[in-house]
Protein backbone atom coordinates (compact mmCIF):
# COMPACT_ATOMS: atom_id res chain seq x y z
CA UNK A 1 239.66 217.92 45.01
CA UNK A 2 242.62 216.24 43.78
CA UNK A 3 242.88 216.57 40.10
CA UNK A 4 244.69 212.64 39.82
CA UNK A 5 241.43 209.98 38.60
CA UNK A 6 243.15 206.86 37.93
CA UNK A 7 242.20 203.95 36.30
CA UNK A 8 240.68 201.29 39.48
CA UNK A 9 239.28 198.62 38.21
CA UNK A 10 239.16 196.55 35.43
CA UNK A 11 236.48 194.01 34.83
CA UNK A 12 236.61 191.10 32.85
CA UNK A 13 233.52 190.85 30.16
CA UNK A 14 232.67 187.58 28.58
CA UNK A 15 232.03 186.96 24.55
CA UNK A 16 228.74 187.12 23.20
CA UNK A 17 228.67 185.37 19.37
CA UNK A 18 225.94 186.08 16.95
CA UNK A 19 224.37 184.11 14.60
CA UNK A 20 226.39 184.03 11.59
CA UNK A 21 229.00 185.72 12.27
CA UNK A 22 231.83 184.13 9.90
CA UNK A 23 234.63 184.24 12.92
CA UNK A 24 235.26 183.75 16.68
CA UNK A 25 237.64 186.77 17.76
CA UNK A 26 239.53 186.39 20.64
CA UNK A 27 241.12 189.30 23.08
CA UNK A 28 238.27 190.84 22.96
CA UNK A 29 239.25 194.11 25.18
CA UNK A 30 238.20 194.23 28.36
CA UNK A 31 236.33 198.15 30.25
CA UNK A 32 238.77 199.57 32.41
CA UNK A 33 236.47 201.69 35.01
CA UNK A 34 237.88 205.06 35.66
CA UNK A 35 237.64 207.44 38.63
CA UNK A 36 235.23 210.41 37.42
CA UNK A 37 235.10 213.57 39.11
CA UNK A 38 231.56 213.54 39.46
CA UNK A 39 229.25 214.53 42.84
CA UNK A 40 226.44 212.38 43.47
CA UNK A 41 223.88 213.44 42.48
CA UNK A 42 225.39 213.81 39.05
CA UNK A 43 223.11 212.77 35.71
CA UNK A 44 223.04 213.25 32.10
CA UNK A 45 226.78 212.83 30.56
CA UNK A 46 228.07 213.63 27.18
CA UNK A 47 231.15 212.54 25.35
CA UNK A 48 232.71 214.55 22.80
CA UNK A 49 236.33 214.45 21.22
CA UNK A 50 237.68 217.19 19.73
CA UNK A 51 239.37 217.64 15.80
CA UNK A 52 242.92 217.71 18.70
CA UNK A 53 241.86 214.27 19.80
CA UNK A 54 240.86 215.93 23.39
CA UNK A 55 238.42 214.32 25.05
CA UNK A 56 235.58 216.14 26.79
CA UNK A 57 233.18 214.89 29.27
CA UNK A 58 229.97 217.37 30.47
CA UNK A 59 227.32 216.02 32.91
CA UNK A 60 225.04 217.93 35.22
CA UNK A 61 224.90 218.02 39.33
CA UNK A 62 221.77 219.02 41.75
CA UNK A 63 222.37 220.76 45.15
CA UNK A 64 218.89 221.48 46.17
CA UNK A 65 216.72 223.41 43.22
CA UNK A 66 220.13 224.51 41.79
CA UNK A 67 221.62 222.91 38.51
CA UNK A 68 225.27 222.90 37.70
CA UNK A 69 226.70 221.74 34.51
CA UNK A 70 230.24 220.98 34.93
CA UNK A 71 233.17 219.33 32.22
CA UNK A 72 236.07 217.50 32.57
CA UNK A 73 239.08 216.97 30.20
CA UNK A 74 240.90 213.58 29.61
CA UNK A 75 244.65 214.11 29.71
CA UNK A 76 245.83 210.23 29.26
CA UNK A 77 244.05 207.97 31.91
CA UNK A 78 243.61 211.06 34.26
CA UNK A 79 240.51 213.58 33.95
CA UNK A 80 240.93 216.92 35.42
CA UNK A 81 239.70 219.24 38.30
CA UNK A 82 236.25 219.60 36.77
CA UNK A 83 235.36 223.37 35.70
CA UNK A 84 231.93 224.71 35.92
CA UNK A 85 229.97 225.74 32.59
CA UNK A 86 226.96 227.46 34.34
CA UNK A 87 224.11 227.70 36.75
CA UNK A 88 220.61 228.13 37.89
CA UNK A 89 217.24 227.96 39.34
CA UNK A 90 215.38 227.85 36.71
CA UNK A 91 216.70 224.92 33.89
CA UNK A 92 214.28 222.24 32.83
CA UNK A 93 216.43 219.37 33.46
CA UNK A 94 214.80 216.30 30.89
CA UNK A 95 216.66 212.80 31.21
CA UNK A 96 216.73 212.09 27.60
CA UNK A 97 217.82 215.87 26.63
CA UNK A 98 221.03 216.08 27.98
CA UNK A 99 223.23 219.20 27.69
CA UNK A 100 226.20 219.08 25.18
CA UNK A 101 229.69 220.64 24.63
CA UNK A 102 231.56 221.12 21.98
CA UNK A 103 235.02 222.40 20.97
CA UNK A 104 236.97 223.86 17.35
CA UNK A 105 239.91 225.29 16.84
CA UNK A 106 239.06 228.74 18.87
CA UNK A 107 236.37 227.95 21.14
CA UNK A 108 234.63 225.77 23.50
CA UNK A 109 230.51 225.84 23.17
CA UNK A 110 228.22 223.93 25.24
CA UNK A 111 224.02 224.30 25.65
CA UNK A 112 221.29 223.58 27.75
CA UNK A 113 217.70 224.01 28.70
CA UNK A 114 216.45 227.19 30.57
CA UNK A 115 212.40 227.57 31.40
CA UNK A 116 210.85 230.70 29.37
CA UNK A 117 207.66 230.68 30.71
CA UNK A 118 205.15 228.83 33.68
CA UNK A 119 203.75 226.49 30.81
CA UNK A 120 205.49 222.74 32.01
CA UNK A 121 207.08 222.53 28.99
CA UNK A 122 208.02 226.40 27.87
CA UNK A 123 211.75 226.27 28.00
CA UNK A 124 214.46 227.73 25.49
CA UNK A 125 218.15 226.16 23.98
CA UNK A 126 220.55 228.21 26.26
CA UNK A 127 224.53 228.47 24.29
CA UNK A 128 227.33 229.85 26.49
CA UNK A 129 230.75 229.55 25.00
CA UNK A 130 234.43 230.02 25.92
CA UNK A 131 237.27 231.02 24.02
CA UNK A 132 240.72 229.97 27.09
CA UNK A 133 239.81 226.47 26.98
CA UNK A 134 237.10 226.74 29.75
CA UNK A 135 238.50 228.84 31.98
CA UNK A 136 235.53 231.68 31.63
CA UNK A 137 232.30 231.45 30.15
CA UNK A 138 229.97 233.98 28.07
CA UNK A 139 226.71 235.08 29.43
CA UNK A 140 223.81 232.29 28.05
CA UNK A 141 221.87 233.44 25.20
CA UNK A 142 219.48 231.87 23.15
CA UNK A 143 219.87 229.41 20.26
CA UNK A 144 216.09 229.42 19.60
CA UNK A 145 215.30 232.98 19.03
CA UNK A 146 211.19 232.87 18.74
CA UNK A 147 210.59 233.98 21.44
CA UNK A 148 207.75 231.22 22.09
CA UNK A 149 206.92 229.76 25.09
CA UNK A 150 207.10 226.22 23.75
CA UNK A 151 209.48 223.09 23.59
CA UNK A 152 212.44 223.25 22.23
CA UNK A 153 215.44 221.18 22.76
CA UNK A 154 217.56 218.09 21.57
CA UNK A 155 220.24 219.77 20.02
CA UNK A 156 223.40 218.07 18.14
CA UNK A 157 226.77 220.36 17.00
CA UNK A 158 229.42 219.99 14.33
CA UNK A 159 232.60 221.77 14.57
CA UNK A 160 233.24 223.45 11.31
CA UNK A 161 236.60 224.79 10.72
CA UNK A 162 236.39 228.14 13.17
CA UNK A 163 232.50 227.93 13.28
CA UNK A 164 229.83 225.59 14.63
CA UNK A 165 226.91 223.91 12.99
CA UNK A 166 224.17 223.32 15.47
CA UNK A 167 220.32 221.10 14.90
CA UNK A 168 217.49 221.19 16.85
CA UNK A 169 213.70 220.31 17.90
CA UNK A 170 211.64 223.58 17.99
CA UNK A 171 208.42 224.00 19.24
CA UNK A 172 207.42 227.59 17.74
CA UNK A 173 204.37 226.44 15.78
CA UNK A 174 203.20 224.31 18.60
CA UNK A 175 201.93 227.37 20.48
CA UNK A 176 199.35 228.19 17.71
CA UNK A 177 196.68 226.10 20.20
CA UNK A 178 198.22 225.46 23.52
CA UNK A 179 201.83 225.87 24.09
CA UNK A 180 201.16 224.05 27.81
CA UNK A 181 200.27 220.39 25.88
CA UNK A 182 202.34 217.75 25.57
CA UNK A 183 201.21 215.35 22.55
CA UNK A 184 197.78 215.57 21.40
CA UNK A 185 196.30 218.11 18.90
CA UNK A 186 198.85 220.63 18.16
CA UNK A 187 201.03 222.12 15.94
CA UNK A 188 204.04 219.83 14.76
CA UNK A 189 207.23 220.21 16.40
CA UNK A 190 209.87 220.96 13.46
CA UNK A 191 213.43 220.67 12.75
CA UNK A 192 215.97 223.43 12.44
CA UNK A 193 219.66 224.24 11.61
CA UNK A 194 222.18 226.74 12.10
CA UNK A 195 225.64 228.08 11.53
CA UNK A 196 226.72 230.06 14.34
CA UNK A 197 229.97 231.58 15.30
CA UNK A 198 232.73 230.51 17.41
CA UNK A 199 230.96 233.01 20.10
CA UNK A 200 227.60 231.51 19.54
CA UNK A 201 225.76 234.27 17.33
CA UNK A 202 223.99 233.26 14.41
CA UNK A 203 225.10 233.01 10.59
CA UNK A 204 222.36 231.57 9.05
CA UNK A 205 219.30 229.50 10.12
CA UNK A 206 216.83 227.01 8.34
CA UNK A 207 214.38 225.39 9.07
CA UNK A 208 214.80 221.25 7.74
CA UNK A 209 211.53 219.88 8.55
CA UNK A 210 208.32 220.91 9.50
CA UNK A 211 206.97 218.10 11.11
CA UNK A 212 208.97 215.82 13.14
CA UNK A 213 208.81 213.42 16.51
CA UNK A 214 208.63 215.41 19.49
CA UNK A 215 211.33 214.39 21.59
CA UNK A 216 213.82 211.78 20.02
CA UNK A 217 217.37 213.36 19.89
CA UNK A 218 219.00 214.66 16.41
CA UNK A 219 222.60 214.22 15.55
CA UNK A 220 224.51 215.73 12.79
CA UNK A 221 227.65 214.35 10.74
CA UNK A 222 230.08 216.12 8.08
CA UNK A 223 230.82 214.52 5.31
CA UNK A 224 232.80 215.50 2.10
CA UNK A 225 229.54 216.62 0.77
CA UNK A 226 228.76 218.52 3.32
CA UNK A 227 227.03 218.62 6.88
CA UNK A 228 223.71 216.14 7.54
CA UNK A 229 221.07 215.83 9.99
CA UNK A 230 219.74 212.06 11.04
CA UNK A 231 216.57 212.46 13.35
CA UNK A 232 213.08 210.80 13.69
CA UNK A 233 210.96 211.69 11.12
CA UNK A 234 206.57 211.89 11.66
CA UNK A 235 204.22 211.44 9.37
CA UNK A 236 200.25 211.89 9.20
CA UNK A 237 200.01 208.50 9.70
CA UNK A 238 202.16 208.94 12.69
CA UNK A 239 204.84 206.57 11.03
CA UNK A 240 207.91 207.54 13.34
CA UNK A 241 211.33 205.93 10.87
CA UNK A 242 214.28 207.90 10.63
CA UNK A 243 215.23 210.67 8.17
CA UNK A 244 217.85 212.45 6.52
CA UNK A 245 218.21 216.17 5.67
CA UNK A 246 221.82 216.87 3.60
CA UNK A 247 223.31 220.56 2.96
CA UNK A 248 224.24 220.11 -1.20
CA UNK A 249 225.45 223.55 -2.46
CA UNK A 250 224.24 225.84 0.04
CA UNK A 251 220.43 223.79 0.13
CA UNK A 252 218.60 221.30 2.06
CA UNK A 253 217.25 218.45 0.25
CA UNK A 254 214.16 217.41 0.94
CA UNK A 255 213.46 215.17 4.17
CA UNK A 256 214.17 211.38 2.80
CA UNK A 257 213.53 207.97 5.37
CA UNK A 258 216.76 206.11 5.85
CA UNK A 259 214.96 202.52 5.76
CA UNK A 260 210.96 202.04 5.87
CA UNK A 261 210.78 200.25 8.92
CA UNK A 262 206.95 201.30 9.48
CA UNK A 263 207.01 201.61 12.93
CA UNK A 264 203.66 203.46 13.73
CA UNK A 265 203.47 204.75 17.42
CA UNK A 266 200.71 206.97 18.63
CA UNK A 267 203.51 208.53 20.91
CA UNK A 268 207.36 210.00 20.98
CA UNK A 269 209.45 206.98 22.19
CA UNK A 270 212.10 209.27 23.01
CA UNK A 271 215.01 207.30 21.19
CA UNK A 272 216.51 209.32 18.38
CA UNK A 273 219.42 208.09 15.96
CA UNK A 274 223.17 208.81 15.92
CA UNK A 275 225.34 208.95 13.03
CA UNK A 276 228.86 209.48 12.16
CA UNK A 277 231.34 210.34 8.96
CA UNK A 278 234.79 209.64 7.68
CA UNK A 279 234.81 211.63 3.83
CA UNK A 280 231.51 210.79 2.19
CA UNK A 281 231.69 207.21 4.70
CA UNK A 282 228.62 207.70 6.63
CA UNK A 283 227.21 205.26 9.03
CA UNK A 284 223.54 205.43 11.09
CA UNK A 285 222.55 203.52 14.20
CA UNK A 286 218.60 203.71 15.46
CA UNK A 287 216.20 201.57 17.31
CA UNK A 288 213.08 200.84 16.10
CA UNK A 289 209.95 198.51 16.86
CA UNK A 290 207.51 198.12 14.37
CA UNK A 291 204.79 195.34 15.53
CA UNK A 292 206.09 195.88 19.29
CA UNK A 293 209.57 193.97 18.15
CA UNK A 294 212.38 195.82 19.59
CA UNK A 295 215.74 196.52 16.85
CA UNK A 296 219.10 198.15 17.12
CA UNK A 297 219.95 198.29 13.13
CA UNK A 298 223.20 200.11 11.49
CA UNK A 299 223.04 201.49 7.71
CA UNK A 300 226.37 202.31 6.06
CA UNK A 301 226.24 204.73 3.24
CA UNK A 302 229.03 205.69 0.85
CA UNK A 303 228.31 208.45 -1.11
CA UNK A 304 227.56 210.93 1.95
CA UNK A 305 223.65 209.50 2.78
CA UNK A 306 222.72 209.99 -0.76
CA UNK A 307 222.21 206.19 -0.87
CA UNK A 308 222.33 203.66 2.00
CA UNK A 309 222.57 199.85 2.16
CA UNK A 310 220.81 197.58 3.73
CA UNK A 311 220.20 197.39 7.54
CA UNK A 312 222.16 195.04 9.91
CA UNK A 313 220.57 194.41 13.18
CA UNK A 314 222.64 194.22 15.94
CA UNK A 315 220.66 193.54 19.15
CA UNK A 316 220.14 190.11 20.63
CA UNK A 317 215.96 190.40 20.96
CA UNK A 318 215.46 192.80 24.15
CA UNK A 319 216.88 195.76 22.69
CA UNK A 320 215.88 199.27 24.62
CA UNK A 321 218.18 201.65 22.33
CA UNK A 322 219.52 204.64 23.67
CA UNK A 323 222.34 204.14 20.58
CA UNK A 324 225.64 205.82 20.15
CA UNK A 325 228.43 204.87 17.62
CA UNK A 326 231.95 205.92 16.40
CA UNK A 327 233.18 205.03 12.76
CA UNK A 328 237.16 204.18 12.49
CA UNK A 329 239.51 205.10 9.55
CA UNK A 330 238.65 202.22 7.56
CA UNK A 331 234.92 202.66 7.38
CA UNK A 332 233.76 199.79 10.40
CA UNK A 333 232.01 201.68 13.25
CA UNK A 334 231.49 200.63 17.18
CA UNK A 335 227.84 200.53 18.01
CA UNK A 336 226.89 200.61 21.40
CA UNK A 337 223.28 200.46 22.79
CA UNK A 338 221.30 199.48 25.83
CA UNK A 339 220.12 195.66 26.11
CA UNK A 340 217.44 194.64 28.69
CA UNK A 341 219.97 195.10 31.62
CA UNK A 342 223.39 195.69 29.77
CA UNK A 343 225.21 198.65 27.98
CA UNK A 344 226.27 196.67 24.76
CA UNK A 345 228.31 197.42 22.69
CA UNK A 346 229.73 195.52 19.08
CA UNK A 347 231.89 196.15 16.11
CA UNK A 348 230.33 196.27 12.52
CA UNK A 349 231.23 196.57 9.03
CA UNK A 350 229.13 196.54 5.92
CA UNK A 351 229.27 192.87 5.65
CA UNK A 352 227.27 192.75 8.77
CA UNK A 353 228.84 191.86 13.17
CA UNK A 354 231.85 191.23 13.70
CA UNK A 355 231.75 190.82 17.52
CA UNK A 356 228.94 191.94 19.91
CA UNK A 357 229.69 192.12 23.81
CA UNK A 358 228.42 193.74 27.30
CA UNK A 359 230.20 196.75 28.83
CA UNK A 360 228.37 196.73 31.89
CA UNK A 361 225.40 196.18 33.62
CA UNK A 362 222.52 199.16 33.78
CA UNK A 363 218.68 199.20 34.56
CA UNK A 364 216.15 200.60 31.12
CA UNK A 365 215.06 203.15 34.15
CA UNK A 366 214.86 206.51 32.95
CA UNK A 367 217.36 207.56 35.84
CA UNK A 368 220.43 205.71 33.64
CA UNK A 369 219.92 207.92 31.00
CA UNK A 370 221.60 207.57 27.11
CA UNK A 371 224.79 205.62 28.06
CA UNK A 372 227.60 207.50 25.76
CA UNK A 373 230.38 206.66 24.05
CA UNK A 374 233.41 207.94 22.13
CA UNK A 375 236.83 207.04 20.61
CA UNK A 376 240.04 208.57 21.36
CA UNK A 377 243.11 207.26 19.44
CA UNK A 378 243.52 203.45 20.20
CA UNK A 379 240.33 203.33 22.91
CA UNK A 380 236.73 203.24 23.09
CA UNK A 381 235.35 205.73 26.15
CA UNK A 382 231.58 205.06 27.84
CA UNK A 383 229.89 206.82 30.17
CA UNK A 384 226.89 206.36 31.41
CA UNK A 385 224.54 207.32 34.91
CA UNK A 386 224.40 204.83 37.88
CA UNK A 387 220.89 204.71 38.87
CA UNK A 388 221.72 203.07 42.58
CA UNK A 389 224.41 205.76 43.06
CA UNK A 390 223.29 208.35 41.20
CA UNK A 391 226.29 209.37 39.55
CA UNK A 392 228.12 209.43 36.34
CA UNK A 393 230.17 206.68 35.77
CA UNK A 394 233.40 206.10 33.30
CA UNK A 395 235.52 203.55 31.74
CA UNK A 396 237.74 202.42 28.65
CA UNK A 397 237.89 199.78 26.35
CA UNK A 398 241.46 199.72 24.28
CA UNK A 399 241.53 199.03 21.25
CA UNK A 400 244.39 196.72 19.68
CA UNK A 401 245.19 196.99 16.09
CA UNK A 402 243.33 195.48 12.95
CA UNK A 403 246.48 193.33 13.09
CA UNK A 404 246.49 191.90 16.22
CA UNK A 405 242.64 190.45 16.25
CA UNK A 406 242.94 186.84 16.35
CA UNK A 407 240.59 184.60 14.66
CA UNK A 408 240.18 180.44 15.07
């Protein structure tokens, strides 16, 4: 395969205004698509730039009952020959759970899901890491080490000088009555952390919170303070808002909710929060729909999630979620999000929108998966899953400087 993917299209996206907002930018930048080295079938991207500003892109392929999950890295406009991770028969392959890589100053790391047992939904958190840039990879072992045939899954890692942080959903004390049921009377699915080495192995482990949402995905941020965890919370009530778990001097705090937005769902809506940090600048994006009214809301922090302001919506009204979001040097972050038939995406500060516009067009099928997005020096990079093709898709967004946004 030639190792050349140019840029081959660029697609011209219209304005979209919200209410209030105090000025009318213009130039706002258009997605350049880019030529991805992805086979159909190909699903379930990830975007992740490295502490070198290298930009990594994983996604998974299907030939038959075998799964591959391949990467890619971006060298300028051009993505190379794409390298193969690992393989097998037997991975549980969940649209919403989508493998991850991640990279520090030694080592490449990536996971994914690997059945442990006949029970539908007995599969482990497989690592495999590399330490020549992803030229080899190390035999899978577990991140979950229970040895319980249960759920577990939805991992998020932070690259930690030579080490890696890692979060996840585990499913150990659901087994206690039927490790083959999904929702329903069981034990709670709980949250738990990690520092591993640059090979994978295990420093420490903890676990955050005993009683969270089943399937919504967790993401981790570093701030000066130290490392965080942003994931859906559950109550007894089966209120399903967001919370916050912070490491302060070598200890958790307590699970604390982000913003009360009583949404009470009888059921995982599969739709989990992301979060970024600059210093103790920390910003969280999550969809919620309390009373069966879709939101896509951002909450800014500034003393490392100890605090946080209050919520700015960003959707237009048919918000599905499916959020991602990358803060810039001067605190604003880039939100982007899934809108009845549109990948959105807008820029925000504290003081609330700035501009909100499409990136392209998608279905709310399950197929299309959690459209991503990162930021690499001047650009903004999205990928998401084409559900008519069924393949991963790729484009850019540049991104001028503060000084050269034009307002009438």
């Amino acid at each position: 395969m030639n190792p050349k993917y140019r840029i081959i299209a660029t697609i011209f996206i219209p304005m979209i205004y919200l209410a209030g907002c105090a000025t009318k930018p213009t130039g706002i930048p258009q997605l350049s698509m880019m030529d991805v080295p992805c086979l159909s079938p190909s699903s379930e991207p990830f975007l992740f730039t490295g502490d070198n500003d290298k930009v990594y892109l994983s996604w998974i392929e299907t030939h038959g009952e075998k799964v591959e999950l391949r990467f890619s890295q971006l060298d300028g406009n051009v993505w190379s020959e794409p390298q193969l991770i690992d393989s097998g028969n037997e991975w549980f392959v969940n649209w919403a759970d989508f493998p991850m890589i991640a990279a520090n100053r030694r080592s490449l790391i990536a996971s994914y899901l690997a059945k442990s047992g006949p029970g539908k939904f007995s599969y482990d958190i497989r690592l495999t890491t590399s330490s020549d840039d992803g030229q080899t990879w190390s035999s899978p072992i577990p991140l979950n080490e229970d040895a319980k045939e249960a759920e577990h899954g939805f991992t998020s890692f932070l690259s930690i000088e030579d080490k890696y942080f890692a979060s996840w959903l585990d499913g150990r004390n659901t087994v206690m009555e039927d490790a083959d049921h999904h929702g329903g009377d069981h034990g709670a699915m709980s949250l738990r952390g990690a520092y591993l080495e640059s090979n994978g192995h295990k420093v420490k482990e903890w676990e955050l919170d005993n009683r969270t949402c089943d399937c919504c995905q967790t993401c981790s941020a570093l701030t000066n303070n130290g490392p965080i965890v942003v994931y859906r919370d559950r109550s007894e009530t089966e209120v399903r808002d967001i919370a916050i778990v912070r490491l302060l001097n070598g200890k958790w705090t307590k699970p604390r909710t982000i913003y009360n937005d009583g949404w009470v769902i009888a059921g995982c809506p599969v739709n989990g929060p992301r979060a970024d940090a600059r210093g103790n600048k920390l910003a969280i994006a999550w969809f919620s729909a309390p009373d069966n009214k879709p939101e896509v809301k951002v909450s800014f922090s500034n003393d490392g999630g100890e605090s946080f302001g209050t919520p700015i919506r960003v959707d237009h009204g048919k918000a599905v979620g499916r959020v991602d979001l990358v803060m810039m040097e001067d605190g604003s972050i880039f939100v982007s999000w899934m809108e009845a038939t549109e990948i959105m995406v807008a820029k925000v500060n504290e003081k609330g929108v700035e501009w909100s516009t499409p990136v392209h067009a998608s279905t709310s099928a399950r197929s299309t998966g959690f459209p991503q997005l990162t930021r690499s020096q001047n650009r903004l990079i999205f990928a998401w899953t084409d559900d008519e093709e069924k393949v991963v898709k790729c484009g850019f967004m540049p991104l001028p400087l503060a000084r050269e946004w034009v307002t009438e």
